[in-house]
PDB file of N, CA and C in Angstrom:
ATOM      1  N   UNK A   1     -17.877 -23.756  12.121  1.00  0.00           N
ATOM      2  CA  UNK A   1     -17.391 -24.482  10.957  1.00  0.00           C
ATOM      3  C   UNK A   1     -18.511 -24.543   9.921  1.00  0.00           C
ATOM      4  N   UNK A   2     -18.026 -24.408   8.588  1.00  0.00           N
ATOM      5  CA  UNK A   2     -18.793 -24.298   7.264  1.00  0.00           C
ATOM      6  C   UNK A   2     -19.695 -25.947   7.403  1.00  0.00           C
ATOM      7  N   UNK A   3     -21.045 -25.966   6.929  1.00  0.00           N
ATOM      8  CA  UNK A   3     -21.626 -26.781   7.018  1.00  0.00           C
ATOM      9  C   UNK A   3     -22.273 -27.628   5.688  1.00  0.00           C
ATOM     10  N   UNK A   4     -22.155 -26.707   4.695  1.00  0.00           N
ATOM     11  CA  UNK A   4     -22.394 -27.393   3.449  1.00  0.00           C
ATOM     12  C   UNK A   4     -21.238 -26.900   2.520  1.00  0.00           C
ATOM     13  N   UNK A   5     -21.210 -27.761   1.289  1.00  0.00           N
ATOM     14  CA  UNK A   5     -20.474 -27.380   0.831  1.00  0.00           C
ATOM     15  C   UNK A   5     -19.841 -25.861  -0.234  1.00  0.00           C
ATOM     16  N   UNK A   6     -21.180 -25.632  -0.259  1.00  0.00           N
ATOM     17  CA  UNK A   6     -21.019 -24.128  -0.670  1.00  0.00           C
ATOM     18  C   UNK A   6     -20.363 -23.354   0.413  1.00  0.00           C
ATOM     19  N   UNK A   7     -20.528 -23.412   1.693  1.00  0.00           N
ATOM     20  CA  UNK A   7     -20.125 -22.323   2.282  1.00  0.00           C
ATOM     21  C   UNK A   7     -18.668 -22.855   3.226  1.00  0.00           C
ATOM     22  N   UNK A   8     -18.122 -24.270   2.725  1.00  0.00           N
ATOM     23  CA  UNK A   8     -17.031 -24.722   2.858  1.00  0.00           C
ATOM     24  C   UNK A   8     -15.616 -23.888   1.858  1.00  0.00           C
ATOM     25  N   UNK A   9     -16.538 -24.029   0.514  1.00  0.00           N
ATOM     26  CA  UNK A   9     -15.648 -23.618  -0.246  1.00  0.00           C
ATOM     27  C   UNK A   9     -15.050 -22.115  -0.470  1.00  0.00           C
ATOM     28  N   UNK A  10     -16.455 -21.340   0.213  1.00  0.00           N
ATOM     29  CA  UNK A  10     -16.227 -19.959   0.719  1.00  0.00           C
ATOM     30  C   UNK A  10     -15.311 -19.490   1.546  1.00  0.00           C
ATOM     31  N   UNK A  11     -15.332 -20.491   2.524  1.00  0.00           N
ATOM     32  CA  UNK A  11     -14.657 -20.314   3.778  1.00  0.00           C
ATOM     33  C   UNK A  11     -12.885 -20.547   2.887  1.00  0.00           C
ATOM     34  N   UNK A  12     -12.940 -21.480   1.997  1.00  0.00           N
ATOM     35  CA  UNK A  12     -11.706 -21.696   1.505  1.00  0.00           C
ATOM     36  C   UNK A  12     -11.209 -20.770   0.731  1.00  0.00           C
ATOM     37  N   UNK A  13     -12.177 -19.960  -0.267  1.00  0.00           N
ATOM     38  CA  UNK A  13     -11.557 -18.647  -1.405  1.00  0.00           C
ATOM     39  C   UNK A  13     -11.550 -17.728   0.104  1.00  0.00           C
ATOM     40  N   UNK A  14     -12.136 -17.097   0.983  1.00  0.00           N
ATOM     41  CA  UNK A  14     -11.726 -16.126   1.656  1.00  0.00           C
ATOM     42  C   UNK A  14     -10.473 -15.878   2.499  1.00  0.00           C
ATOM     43  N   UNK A  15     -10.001 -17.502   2.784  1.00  0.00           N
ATOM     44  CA  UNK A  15      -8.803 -17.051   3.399  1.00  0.00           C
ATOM     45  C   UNK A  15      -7.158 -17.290   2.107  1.00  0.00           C
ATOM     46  N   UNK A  16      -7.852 -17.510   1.214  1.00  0.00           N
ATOM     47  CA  UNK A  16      -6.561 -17.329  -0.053  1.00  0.00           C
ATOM     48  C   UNK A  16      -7.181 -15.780  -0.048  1.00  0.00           C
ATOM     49  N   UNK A  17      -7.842 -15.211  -0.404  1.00  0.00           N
ATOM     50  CA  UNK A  17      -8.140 -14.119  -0.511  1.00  0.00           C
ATOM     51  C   UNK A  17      -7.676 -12.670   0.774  1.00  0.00           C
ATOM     52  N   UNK A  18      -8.241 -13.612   1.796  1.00  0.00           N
ATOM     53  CA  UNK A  18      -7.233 -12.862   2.898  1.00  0.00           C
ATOM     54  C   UNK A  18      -6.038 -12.396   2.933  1.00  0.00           C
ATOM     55  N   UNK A  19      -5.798 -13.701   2.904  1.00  0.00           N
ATOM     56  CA  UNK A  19      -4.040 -13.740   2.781  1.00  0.00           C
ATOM     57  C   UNK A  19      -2.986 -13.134   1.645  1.00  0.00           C
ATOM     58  N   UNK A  20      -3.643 -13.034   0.482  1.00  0.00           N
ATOM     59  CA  UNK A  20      -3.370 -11.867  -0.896  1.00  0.00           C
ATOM     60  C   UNK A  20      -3.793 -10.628  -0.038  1.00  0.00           C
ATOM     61  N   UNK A  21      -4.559 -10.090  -0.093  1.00  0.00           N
ATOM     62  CA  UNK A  21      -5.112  -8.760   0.531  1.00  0.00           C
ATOM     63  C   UNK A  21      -3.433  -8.249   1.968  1.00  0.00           C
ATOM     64  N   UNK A  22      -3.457  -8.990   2.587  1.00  0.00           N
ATOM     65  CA  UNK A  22      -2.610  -8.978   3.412  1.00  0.00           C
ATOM     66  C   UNK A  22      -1.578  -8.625   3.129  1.00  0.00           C
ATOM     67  N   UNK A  23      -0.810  -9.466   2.139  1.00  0.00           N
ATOM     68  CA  UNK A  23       0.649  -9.010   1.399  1.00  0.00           C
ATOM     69  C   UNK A  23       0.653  -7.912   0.544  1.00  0.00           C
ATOM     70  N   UNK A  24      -0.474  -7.525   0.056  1.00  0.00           N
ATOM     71  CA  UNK A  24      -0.655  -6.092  -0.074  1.00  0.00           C
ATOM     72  C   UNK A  24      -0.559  -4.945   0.472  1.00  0.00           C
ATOM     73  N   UNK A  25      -1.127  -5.418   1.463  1.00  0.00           N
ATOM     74  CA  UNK A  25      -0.977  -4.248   2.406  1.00  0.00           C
ATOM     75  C   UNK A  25       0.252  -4.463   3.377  1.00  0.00           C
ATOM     76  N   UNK A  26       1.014  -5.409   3.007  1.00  0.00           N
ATOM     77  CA  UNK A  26       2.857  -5.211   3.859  1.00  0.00           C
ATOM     78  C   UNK A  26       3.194  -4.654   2.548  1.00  0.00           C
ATOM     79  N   UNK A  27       3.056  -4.713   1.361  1.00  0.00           N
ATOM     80  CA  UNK A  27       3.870  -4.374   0.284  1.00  0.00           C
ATOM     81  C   UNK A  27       3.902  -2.653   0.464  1.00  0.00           C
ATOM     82  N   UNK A  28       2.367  -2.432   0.280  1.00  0.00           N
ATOM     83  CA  UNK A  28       1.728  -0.859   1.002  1.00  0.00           C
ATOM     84  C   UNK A  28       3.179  -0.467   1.879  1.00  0.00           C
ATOM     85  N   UNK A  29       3.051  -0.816   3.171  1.00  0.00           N
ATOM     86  CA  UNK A  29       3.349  -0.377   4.048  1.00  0.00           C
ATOM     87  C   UNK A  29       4.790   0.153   3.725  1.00  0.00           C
ATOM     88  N   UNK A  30       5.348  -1.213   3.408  1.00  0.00           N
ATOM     89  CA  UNK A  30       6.978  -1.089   3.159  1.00  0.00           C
ATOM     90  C   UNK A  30       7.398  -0.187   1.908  1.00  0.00           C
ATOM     91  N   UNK A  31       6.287   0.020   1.168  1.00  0.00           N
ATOM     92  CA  UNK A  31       6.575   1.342   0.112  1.00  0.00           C
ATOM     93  C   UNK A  31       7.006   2.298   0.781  1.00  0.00           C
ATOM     94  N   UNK A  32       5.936   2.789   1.674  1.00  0.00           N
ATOM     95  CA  UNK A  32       5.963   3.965   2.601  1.00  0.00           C
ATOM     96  C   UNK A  32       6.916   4.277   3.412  1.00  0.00           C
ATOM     97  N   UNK A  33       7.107   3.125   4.092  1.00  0.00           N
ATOM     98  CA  UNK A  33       8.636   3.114   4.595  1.00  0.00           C
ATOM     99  C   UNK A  33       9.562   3.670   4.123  1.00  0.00           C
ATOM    100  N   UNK A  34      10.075   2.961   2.782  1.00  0.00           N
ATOM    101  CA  UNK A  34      10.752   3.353   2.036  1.00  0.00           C
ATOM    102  C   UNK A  34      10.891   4.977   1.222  1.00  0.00           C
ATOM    103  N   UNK A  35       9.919   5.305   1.334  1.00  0.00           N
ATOM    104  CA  UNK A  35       9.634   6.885   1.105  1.00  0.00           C
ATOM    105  C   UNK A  35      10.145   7.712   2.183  1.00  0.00           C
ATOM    106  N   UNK A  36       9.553   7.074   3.223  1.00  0.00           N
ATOM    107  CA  UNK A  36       9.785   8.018   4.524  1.00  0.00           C
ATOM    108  C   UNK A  36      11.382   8.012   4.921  1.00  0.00           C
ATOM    109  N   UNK A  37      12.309   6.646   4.923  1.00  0.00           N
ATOM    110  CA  UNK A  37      13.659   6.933   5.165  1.00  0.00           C
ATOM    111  C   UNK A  37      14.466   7.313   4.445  1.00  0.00           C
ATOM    112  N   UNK A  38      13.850   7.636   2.767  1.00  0.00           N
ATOM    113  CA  UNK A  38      14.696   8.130   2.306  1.00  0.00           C
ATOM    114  C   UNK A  38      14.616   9.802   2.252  1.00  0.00           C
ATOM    115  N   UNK A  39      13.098  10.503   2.710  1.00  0.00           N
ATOM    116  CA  UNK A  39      12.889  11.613   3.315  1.00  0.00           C
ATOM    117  C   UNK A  39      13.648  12.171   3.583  1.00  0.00           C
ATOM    118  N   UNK A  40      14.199  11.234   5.339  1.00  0.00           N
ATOM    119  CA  UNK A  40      14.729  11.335   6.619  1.00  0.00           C
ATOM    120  C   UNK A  40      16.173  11.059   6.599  1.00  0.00           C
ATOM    121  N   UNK A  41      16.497  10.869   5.097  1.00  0.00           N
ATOM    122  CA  UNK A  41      18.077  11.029   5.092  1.00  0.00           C
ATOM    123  C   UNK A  41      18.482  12.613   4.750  1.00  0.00           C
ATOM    124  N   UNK A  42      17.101  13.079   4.100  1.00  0.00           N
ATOM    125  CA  UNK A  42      17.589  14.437   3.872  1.00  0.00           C
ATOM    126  C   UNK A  42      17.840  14.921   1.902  1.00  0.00           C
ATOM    127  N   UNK A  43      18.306  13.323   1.590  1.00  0.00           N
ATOM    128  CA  UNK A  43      18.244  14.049   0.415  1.00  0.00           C
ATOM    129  C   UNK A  43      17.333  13.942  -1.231  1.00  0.00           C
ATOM    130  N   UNK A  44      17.097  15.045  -1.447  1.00  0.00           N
ATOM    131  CA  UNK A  44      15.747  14.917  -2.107  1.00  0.00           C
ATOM    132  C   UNK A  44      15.574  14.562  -3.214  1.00  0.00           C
ATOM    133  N   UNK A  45      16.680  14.207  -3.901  1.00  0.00           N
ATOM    134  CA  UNK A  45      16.933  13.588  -5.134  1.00  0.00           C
ATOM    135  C   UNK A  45      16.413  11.853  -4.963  1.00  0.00           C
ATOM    136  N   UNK A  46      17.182  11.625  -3.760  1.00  0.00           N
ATOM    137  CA  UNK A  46      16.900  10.417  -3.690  1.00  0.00           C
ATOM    138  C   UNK A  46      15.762   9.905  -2.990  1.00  0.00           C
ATOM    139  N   UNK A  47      14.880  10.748  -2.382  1.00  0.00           N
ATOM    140  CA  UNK A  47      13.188  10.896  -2.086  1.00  0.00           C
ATOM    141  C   UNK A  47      12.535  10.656  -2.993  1.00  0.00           C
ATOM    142  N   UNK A  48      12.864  12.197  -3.943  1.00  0.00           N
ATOM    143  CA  UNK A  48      11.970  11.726  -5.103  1.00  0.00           C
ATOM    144  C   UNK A  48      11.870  10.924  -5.831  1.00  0.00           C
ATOM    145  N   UNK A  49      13.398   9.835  -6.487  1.00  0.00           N
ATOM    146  CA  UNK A  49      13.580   8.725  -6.873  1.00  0.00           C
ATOM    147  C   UNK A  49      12.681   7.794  -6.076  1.00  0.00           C
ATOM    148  N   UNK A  50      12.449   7.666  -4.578  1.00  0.00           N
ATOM    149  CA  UNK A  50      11.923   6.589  -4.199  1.00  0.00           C
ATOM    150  C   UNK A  50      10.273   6.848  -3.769  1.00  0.00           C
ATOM    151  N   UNK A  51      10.241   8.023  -4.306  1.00  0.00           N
ATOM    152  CA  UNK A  51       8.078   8.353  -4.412  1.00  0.00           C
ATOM    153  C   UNK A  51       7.920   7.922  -5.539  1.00  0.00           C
ATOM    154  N   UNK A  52       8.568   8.637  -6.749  1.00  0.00           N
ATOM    155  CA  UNK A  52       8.437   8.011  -8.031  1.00  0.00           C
ATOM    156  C   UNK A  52       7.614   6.688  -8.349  1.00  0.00           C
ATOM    157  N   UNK A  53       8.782   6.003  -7.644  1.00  0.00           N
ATOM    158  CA  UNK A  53       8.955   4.476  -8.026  1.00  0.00           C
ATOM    159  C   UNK A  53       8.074   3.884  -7.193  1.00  0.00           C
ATOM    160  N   UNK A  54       7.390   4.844  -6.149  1.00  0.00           N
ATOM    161  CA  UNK A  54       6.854   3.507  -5.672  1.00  0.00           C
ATOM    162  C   UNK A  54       5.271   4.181  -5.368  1.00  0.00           C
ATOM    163  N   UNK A  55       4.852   5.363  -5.646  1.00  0.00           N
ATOM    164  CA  UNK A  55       3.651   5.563  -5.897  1.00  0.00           C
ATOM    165  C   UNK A  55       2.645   5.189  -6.948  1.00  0.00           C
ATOM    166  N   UNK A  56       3.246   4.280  -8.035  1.00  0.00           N
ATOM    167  CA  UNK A  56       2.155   3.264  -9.125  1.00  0.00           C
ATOM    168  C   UNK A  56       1.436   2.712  -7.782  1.00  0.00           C
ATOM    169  N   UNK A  57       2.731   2.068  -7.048  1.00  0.00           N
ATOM    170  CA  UNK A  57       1.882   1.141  -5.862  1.00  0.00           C
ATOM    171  C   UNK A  57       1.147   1.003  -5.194  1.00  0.00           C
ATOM    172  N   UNK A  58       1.172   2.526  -4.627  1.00  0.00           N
ATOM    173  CA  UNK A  58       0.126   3.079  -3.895  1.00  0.00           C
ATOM    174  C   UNK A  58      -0.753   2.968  -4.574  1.00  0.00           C
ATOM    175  N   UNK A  59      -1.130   3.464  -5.474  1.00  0.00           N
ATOM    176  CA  UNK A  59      -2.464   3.720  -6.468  1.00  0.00           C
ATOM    177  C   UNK A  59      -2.780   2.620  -7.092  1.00  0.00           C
ATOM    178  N   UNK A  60      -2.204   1.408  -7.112  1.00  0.00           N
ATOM    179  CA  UNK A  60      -2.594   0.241  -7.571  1.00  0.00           C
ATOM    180  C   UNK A  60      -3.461  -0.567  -6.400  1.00  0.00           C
ATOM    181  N   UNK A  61      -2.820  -0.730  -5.294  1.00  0.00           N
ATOM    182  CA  UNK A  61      -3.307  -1.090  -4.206  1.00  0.00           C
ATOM    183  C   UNK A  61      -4.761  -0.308  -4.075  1.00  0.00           C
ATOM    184  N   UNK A  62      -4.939   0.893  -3.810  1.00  0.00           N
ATOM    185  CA  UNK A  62      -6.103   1.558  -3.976  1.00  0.00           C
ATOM    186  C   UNK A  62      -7.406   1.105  -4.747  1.00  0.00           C
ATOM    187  N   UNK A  63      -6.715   1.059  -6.597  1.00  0.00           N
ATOM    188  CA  UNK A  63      -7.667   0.645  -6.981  1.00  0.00           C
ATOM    189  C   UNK A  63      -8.222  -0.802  -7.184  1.00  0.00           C
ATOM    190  N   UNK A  64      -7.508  -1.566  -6.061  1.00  0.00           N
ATOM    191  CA  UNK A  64      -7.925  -2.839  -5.995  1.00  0.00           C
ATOM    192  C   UNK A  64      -9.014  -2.985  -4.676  1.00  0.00           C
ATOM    193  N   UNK A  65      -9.032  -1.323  -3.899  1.00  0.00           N
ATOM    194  CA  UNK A  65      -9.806  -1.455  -2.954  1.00  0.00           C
ATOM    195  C   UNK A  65      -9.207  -1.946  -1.727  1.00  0.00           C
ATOM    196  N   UNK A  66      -8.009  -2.499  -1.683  1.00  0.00           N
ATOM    197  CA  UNK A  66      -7.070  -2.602  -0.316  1.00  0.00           C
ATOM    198  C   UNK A  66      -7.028  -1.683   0.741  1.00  0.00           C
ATOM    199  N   UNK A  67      -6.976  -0.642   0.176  1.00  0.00           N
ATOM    200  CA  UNK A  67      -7.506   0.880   1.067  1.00  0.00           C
ATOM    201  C   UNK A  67      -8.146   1.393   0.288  1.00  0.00           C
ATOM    202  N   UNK A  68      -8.755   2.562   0.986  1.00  0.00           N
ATOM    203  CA  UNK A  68      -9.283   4.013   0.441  1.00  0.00           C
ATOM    204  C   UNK A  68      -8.765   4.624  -0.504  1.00  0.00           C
ATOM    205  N   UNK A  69      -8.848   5.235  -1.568  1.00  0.00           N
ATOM    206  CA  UNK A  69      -8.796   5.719  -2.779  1.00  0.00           C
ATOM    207  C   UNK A  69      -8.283   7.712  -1.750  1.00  0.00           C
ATOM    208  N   UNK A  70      -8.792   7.847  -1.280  1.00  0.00           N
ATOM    209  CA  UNK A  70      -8.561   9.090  -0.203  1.00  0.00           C
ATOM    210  C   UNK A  70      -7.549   9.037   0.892  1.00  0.00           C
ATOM    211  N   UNK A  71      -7.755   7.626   1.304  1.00  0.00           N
ATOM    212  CA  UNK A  71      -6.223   7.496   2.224  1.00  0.00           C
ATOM    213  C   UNK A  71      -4.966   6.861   1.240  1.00  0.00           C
ATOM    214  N   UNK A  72      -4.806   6.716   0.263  1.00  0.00           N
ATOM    215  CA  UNK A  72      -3.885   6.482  -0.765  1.00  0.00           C
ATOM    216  C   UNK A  72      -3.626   8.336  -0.973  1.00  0.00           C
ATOM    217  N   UNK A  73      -4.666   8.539  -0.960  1.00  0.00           N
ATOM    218  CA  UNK A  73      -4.142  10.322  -1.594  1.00  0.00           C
ATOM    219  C   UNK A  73      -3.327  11.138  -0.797  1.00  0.00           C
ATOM    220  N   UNK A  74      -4.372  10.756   0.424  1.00  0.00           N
ATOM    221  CA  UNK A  74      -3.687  11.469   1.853  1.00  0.00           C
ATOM    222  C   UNK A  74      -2.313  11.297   1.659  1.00  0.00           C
ATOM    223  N   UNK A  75      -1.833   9.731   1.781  1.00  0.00           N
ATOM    224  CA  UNK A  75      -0.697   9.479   1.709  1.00  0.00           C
ATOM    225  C   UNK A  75       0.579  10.233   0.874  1.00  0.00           C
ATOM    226  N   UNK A  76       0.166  10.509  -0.637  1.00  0.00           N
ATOM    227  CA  UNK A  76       1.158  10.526  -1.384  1.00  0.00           C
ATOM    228  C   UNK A  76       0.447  12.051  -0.936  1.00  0.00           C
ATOM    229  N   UNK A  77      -0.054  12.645  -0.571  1.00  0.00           N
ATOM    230  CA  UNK A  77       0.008  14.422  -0.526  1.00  0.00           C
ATOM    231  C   UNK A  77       1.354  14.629   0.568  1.00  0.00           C
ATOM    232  N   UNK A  78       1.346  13.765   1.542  1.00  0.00           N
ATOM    233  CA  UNK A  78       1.485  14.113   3.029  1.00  0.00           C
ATOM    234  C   UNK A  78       3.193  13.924   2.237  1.00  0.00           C
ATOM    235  N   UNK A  79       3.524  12.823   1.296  1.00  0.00           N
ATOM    236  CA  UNK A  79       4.926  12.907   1.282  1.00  0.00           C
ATOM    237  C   UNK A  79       5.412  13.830   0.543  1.00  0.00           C
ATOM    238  N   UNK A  80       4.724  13.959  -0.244  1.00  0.00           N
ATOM    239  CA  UNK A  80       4.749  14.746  -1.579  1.00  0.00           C
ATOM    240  C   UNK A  80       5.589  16.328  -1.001  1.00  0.00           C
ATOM    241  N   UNK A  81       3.997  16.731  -0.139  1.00  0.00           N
ATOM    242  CA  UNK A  81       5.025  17.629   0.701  1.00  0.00           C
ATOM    243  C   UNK A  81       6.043  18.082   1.459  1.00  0.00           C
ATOM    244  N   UNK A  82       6.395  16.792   2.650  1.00  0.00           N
ATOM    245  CA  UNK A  82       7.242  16.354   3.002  1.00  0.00           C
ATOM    246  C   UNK A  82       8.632  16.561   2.139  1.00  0.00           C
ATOM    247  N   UNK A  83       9.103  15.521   0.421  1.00  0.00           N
ATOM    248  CA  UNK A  83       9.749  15.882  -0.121  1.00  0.00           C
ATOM    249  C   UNK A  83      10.166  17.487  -0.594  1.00  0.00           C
ATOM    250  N   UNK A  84       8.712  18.285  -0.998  1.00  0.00           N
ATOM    251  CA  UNK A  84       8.868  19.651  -1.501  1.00  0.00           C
ATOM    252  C   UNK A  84       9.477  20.440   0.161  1.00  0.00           C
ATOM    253  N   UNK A  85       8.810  19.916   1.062  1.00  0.00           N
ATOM    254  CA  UNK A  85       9.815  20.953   2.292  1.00  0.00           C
ATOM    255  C   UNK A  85      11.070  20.762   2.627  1.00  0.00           C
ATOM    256  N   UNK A  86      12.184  19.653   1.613  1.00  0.00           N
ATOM    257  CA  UNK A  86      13.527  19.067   2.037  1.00  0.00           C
ATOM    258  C   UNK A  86      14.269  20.489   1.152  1.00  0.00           C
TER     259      UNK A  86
END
């Protein structure tokens, strides 16, 4: 337990801070999701509608440092292609 008050109040911005960081990265996730089942329906109109729309996200998340700037890339390469092989 935090012992003065400086490092009380630390202890207090890191877990608001946590906890933002966190819903980021479900927001992340469930983008991806959403990319991937609409993949896996097959049709590519409606893939690409849902990379579109939701790769700002990716790259926003990134440049907030939530992830890697390289595993954000990975990501949208891996679907990217994915869509171009439907």
């Amino acid at each position: 337990m935090a012992n003065t008050s400086q490092a009380k109040k630390r202890a207090r911005q890191n877990d608001k801070v946590r906890s933002h960081n966190a819903s980021l990265r479900t927001m992340l996730r469930t983008a991806l999701k959403k990319i991937v089942k609409a993949i896996q329906s097959g049709d590519k109109k409606i893939a690409k509608k849902q990379y579109d729309e939701n790769i700002s996200l990716i790259d926003r998340i990134a440049d907030k440092k939530i992830i890697h700037k390289n595993k954000a890339a990975r990501h949208k390469s891996r679907l990217n292609s994915a869509i171009k092989a439907l």
